[in-house]
PDB file of N, CA and C in Angstrom:
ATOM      1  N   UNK A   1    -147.628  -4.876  42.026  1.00  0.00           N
ATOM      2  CA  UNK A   1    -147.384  -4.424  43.370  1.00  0.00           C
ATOM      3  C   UNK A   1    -148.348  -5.123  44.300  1.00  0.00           C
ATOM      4  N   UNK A   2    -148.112  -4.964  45.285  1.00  0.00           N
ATOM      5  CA  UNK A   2    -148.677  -5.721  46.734  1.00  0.00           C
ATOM      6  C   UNK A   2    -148.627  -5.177  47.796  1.00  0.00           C
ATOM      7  N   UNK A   3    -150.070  -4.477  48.209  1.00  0.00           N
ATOM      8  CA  UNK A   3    -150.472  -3.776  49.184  1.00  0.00           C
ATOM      9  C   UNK A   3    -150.784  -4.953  50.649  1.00  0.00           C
ATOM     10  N   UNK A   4    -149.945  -4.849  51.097  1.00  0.00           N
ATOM     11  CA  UNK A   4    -150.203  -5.339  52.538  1.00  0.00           C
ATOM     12  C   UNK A   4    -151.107  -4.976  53.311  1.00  0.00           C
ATOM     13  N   UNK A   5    -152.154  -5.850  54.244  1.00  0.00           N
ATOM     14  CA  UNK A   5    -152.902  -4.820  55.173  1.00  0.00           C
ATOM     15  C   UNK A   5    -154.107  -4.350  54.207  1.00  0.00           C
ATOM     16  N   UNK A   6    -154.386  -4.044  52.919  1.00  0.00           N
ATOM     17  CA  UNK A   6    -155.017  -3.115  52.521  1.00  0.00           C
ATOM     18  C   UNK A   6    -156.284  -2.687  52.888  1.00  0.00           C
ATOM     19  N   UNK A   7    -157.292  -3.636  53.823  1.00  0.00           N
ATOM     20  CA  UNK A   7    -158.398  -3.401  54.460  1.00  0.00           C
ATOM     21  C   UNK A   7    -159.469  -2.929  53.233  1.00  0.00           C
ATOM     22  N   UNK A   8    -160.116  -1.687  53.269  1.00  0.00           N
ATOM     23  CA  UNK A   8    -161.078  -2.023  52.140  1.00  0.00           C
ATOM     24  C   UNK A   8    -160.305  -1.235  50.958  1.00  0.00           C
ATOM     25  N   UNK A   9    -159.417  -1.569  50.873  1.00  0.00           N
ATOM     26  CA  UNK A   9    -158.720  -1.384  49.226  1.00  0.00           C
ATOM     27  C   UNK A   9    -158.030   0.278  49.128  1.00  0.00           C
ATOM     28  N   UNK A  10    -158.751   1.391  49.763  1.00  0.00           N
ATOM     29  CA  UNK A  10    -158.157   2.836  48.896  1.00  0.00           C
ATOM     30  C   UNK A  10    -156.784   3.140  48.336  1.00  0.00           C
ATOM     31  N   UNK A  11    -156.315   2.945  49.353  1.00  0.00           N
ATOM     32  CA  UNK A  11    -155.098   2.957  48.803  1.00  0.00           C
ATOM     33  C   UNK A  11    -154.433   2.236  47.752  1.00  0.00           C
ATOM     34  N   UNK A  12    -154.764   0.547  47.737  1.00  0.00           N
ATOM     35  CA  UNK A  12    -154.876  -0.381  46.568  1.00  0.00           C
ATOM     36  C   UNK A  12    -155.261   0.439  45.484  1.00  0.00           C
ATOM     37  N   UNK A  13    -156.329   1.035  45.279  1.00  0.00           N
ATOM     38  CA  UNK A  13    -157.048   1.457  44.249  1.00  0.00           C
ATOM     39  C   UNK A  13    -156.864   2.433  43.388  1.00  0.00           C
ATOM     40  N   UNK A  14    -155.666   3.325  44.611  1.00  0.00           N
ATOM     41  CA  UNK A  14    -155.172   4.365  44.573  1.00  0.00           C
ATOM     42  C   UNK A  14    -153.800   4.300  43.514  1.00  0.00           C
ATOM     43  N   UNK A  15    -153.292   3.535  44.116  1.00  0.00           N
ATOM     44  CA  UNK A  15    -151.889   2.960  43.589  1.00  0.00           C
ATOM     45  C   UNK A  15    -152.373   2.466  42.192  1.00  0.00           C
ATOM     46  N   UNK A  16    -153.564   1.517  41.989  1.00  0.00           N
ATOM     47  CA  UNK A  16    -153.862   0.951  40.728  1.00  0.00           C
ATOM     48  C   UNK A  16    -154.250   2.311  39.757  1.00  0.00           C
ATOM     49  N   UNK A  17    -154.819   3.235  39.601  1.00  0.00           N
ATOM     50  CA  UNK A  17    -155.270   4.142  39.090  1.00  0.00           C
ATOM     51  C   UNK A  17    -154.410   5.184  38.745  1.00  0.00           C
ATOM     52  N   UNK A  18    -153.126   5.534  39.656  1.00  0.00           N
ATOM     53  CA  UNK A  18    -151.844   6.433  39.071  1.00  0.00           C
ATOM     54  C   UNK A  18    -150.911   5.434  38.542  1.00  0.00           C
ATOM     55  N   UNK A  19    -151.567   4.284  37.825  1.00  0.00           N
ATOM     56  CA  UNK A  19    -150.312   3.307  36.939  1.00  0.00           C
ATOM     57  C   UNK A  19    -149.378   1.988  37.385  1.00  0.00           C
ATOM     58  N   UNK A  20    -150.275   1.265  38.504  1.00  0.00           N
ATOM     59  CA  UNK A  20    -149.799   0.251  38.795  1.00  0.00           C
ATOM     60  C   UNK A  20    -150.479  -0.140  37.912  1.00  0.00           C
ATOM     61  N   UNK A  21    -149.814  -1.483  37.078  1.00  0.00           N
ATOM     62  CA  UNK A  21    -150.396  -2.386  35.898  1.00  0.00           C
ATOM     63  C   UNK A  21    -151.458  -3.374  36.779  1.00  0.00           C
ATOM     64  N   UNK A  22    -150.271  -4.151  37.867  1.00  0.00           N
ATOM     65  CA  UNK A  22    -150.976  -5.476  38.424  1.00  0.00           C
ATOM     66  C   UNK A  22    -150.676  -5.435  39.902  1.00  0.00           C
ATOM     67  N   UNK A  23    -152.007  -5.229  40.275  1.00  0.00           N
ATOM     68  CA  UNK A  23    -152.351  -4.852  41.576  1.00  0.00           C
ATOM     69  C   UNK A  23    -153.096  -6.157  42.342  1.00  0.00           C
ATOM     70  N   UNK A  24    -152.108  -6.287  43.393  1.00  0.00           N
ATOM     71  CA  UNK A  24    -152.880  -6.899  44.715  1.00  0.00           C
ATOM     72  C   UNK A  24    -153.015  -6.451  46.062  1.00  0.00           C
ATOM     73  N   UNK A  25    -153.832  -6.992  46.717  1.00  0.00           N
ATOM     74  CA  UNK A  25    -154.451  -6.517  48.112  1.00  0.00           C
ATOM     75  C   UNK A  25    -154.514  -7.958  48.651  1.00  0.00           C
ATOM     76  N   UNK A  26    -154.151  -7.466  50.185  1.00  0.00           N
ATOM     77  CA  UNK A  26    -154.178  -8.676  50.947  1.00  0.00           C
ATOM     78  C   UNK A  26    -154.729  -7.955  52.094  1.00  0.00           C
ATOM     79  N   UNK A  27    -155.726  -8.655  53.373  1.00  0.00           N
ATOM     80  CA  UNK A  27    -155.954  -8.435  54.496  1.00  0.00           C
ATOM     81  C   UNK A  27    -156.653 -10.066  54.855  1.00  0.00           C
ATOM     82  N   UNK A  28    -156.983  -9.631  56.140  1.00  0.00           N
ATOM     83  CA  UNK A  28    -157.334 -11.152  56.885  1.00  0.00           C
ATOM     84  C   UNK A  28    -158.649 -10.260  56.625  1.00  0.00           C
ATOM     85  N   UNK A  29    -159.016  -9.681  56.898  1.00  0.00           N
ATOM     86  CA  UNK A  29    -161.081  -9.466  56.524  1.00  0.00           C
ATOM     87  C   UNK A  29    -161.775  -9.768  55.711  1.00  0.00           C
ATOM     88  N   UNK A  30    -162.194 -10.621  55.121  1.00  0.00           N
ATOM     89  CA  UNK A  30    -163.035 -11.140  54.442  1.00  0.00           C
ATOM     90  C   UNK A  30    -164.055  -9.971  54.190  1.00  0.00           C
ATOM     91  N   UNK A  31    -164.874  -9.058  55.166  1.00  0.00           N
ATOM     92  CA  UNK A  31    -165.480  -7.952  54.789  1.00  0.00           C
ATOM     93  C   UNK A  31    -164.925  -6.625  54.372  1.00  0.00           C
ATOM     94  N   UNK A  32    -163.900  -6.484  54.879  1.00  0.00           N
ATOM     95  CA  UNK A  32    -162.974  -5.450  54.414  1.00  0.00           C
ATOM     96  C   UNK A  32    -162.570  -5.716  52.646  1.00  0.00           C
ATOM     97  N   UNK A  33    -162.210  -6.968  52.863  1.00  0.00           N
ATOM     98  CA  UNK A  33    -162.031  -7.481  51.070  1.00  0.00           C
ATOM     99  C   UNK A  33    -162.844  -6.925  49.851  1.00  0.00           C
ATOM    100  N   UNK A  34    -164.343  -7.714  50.530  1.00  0.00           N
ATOM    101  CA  UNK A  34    -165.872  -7.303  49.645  1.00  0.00           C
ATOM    102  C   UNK A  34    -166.011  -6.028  49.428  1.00  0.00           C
ATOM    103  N   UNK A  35    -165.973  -4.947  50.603  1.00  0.00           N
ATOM    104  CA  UNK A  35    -165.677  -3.465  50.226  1.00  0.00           C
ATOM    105  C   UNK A  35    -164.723  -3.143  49.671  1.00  0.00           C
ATOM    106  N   UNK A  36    -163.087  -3.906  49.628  1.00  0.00           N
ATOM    107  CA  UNK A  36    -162.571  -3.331  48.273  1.00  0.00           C
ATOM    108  C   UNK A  36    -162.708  -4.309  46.998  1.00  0.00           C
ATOM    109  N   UNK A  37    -162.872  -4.915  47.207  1.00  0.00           N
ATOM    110  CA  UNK A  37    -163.574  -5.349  45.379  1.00  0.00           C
ATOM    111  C   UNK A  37    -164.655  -4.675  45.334  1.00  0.00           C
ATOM    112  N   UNK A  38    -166.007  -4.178  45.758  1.00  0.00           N
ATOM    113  CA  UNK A  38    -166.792  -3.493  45.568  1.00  0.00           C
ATOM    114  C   UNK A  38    -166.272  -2.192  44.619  1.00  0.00           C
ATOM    115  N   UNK A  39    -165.311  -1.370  45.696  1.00  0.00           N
ATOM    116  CA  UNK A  39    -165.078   0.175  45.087  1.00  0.00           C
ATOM    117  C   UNK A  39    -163.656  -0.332  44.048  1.00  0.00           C
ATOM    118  N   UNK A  40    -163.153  -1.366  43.845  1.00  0.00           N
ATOM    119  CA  UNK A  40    -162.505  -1.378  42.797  1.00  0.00           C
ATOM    120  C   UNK A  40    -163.210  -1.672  41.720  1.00  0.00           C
ATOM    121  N   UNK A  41    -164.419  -2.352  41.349  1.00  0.00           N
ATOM    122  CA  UNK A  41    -165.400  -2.220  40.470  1.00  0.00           C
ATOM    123  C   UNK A  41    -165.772  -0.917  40.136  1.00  0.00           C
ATOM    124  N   UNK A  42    -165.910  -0.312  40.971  1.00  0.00           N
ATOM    125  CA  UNK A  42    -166.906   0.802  41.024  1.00  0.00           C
ATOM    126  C   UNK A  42    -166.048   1.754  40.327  1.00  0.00           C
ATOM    127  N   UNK A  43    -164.824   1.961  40.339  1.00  0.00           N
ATOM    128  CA  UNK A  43    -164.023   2.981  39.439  1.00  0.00           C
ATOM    129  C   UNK A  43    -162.914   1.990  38.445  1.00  0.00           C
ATOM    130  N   UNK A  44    -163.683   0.254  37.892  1.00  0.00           N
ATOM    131  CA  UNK A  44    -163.057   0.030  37.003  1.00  0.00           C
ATOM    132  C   UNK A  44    -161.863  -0.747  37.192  1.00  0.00           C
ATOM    133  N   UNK A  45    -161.607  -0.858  38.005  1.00  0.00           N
ATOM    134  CA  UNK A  45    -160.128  -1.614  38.471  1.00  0.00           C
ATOM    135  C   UNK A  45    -159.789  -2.749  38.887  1.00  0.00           C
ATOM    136  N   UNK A  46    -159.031  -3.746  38.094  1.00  0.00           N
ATOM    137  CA  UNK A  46    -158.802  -5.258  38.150  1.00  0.00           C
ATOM    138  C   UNK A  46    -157.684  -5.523  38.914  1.00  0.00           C
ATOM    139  N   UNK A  47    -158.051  -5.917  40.637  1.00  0.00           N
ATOM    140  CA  UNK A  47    -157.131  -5.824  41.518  1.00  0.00           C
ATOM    141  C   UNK A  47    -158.005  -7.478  41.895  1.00  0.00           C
ATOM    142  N   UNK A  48    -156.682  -8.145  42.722  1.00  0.00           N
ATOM    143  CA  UNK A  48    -156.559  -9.132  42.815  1.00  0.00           C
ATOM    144  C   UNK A  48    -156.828  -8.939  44.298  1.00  0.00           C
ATOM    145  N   UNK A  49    -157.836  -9.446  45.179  1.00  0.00           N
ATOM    146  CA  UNK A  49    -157.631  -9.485  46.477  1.00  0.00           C
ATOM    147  C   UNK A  49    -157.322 -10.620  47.147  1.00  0.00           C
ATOM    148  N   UNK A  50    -156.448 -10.860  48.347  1.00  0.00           N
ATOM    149  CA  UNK A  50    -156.467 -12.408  48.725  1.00  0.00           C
ATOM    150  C   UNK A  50    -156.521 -12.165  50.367  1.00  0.00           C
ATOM    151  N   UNK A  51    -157.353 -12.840  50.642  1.00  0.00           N
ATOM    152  CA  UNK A  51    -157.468 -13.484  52.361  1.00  0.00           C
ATOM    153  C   UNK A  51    -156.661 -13.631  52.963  1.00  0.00           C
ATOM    154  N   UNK A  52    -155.795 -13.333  53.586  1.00  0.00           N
ATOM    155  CA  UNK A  52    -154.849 -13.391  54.777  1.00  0.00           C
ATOM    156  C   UNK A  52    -154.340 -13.001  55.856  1.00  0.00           C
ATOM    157  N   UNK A  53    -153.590 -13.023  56.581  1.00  0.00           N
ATOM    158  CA  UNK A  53    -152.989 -12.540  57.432  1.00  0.00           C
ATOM    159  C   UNK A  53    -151.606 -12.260  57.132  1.00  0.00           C
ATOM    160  N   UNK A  54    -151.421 -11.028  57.583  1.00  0.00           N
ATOM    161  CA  UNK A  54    -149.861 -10.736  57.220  1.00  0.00           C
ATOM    162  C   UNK A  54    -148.390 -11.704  57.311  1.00  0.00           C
ATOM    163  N   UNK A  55    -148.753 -12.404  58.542  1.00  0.00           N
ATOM    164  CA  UNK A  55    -147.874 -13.732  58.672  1.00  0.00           C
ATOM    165  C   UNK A  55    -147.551 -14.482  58.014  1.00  0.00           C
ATOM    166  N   UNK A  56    -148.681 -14.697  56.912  1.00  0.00           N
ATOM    167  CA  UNK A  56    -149.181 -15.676  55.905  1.00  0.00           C
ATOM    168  C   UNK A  56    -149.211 -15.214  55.095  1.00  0.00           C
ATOM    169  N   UNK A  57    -148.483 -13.868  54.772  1.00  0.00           N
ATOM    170  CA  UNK A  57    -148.694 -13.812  52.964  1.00  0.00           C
ATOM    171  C   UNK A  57    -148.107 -14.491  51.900  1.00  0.00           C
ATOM    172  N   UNK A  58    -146.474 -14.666  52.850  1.00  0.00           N
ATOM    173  CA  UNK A  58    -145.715 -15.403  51.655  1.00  0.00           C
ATOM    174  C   UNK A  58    -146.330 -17.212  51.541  1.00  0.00           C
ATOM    175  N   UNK A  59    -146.951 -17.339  51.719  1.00  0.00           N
ATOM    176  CA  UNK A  59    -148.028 -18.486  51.912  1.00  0.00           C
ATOM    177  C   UNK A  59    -149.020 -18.762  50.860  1.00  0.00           C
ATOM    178  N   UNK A  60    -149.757 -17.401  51.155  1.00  0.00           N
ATOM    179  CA  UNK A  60    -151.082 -17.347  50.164  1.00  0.00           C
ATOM    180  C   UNK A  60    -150.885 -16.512  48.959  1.00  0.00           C
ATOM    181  N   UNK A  61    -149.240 -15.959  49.096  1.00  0.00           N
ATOM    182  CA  UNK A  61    -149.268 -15.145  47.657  1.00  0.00           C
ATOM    183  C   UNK A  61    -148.402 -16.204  46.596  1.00  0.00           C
ATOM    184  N   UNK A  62    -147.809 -17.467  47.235  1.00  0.00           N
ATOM    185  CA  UNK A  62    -147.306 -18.486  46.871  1.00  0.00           C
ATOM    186  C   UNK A  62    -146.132 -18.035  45.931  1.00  0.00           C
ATOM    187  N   UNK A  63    -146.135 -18.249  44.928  1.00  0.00           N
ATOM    188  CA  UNK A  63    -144.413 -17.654  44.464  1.00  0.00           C
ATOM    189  C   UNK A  63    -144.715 -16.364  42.937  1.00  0.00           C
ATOM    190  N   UNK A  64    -145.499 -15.655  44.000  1.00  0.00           N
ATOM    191  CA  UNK A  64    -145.816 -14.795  42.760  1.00  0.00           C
ATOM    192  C   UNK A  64    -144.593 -13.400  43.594  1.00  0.00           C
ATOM    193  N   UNK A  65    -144.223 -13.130  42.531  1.00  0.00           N
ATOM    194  CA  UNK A  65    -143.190 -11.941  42.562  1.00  0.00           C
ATOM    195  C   UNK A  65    -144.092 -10.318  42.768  1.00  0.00           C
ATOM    196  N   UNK A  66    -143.495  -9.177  43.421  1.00  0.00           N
ATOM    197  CA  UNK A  66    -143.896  -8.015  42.901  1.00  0.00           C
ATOM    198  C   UNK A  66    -142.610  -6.890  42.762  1.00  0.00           C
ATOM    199  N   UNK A  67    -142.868  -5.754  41.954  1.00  0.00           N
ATOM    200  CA  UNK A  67    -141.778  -4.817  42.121  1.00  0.00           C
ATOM    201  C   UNK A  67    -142.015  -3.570  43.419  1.00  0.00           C
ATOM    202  N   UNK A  68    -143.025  -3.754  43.878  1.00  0.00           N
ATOM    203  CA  UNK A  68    -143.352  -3.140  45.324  1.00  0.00           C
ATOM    204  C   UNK A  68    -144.461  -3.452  45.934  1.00  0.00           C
ATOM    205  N   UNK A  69    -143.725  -3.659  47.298  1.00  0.00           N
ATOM    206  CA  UNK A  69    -144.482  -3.826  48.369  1.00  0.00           C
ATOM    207  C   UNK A  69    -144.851  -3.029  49.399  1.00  0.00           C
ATOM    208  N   UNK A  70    -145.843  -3.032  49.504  1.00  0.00           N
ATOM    209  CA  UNK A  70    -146.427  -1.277  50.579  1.00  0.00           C
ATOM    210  C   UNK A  70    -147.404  -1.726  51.504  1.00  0.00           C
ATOM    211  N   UNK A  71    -147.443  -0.796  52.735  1.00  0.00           N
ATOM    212  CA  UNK A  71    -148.416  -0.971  53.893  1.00  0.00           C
ATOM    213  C   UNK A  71    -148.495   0.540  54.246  1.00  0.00           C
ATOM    214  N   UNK A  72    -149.464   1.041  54.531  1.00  0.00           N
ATOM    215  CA  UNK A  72    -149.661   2.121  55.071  1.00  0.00           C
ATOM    216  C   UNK A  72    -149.397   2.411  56.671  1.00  0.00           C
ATOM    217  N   UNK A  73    -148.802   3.549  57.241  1.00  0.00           N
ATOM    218  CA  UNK A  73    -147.869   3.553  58.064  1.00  0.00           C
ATOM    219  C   UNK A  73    -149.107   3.099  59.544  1.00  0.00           C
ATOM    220  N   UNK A  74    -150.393   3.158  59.265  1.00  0.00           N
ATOM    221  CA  UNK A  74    -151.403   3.232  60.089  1.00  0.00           C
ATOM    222  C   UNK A  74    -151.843   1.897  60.490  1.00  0.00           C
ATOM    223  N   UNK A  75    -151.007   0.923  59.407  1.00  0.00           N
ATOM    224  CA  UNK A  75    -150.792  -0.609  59.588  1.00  0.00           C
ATOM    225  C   UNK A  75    -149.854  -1.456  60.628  1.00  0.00           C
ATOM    226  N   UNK A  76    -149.212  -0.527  60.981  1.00  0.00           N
ATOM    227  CA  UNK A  76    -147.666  -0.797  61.906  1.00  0.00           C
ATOM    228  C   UNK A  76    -148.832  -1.293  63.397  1.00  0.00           C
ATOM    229  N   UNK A  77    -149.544  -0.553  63.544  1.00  0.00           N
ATOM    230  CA  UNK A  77    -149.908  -0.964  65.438  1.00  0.00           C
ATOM    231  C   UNK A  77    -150.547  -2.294  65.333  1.00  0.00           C
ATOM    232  N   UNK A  78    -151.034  -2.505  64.573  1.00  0.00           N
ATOM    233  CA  UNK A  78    -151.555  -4.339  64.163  1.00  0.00           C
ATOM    234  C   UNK A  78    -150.311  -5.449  64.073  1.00  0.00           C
ATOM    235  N   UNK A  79    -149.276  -5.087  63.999  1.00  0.00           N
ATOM    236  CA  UNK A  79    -148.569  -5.736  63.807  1.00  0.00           C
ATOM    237  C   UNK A  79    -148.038  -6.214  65.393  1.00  0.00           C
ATOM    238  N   UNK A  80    -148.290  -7.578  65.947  1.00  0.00           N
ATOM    239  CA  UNK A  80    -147.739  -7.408  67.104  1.00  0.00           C
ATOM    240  C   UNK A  80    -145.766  -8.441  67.152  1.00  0.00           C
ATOM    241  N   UNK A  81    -145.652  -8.493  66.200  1.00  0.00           N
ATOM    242  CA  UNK A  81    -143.753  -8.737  66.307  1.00  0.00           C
ATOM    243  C   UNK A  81    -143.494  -8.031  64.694  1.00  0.00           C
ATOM    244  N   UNK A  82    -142.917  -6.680  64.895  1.00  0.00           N
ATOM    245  CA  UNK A  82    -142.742  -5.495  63.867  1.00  0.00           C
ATOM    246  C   UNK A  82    -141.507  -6.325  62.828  1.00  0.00           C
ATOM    247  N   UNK A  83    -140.421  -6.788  63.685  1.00  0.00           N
ATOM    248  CA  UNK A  83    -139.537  -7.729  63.468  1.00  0.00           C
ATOM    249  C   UNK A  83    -139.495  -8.651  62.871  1.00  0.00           C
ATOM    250  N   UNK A  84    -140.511  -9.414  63.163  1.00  0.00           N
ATOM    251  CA  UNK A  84    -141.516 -10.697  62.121  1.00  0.00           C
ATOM    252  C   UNK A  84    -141.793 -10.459  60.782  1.00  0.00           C
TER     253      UNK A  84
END
């Protein structure tokens, strides 16, 4: 699965821990990232984070497949073309 947006991971972490196998996280924060690889260490959890911008995921996630894709609904006002 592939958390869009995920900022510092909880929800990522969240999702990884009730039985996602293979977990990724994407945000453009580079510090937001470090805090979730931090607390995904911290309770054990091998999540993949990658640098981006939402524009750019199918970019930087290059031709890797998932069976779900999620953003938390608190992610929508960042988005400035929803449509896009």
């Amino acid at each position: 699965m592939v958390h869009l947006q995920c900022h510092i991971g909880t929800d990522t972490v969240s999702l990884a821990r009730l039985g996602a196998l293979l977990v990724t996280g994407l945000d453009f924060s580079a510090p937001a990232l470090a805090a979730a690889l931090e607390l995904a260490d911290t309770v054990g959890r091998n999540i993949d984070f990658v640098e981006s911008g939402l524009y750019g995921a199918v970019e930087a996630l290059g031709v890797a497949q998932f069976d779900l894709v999620y953003t938390g609904i608190g992610a929508l006002c960042w988005l400035p073309d929803v449509r896009r």
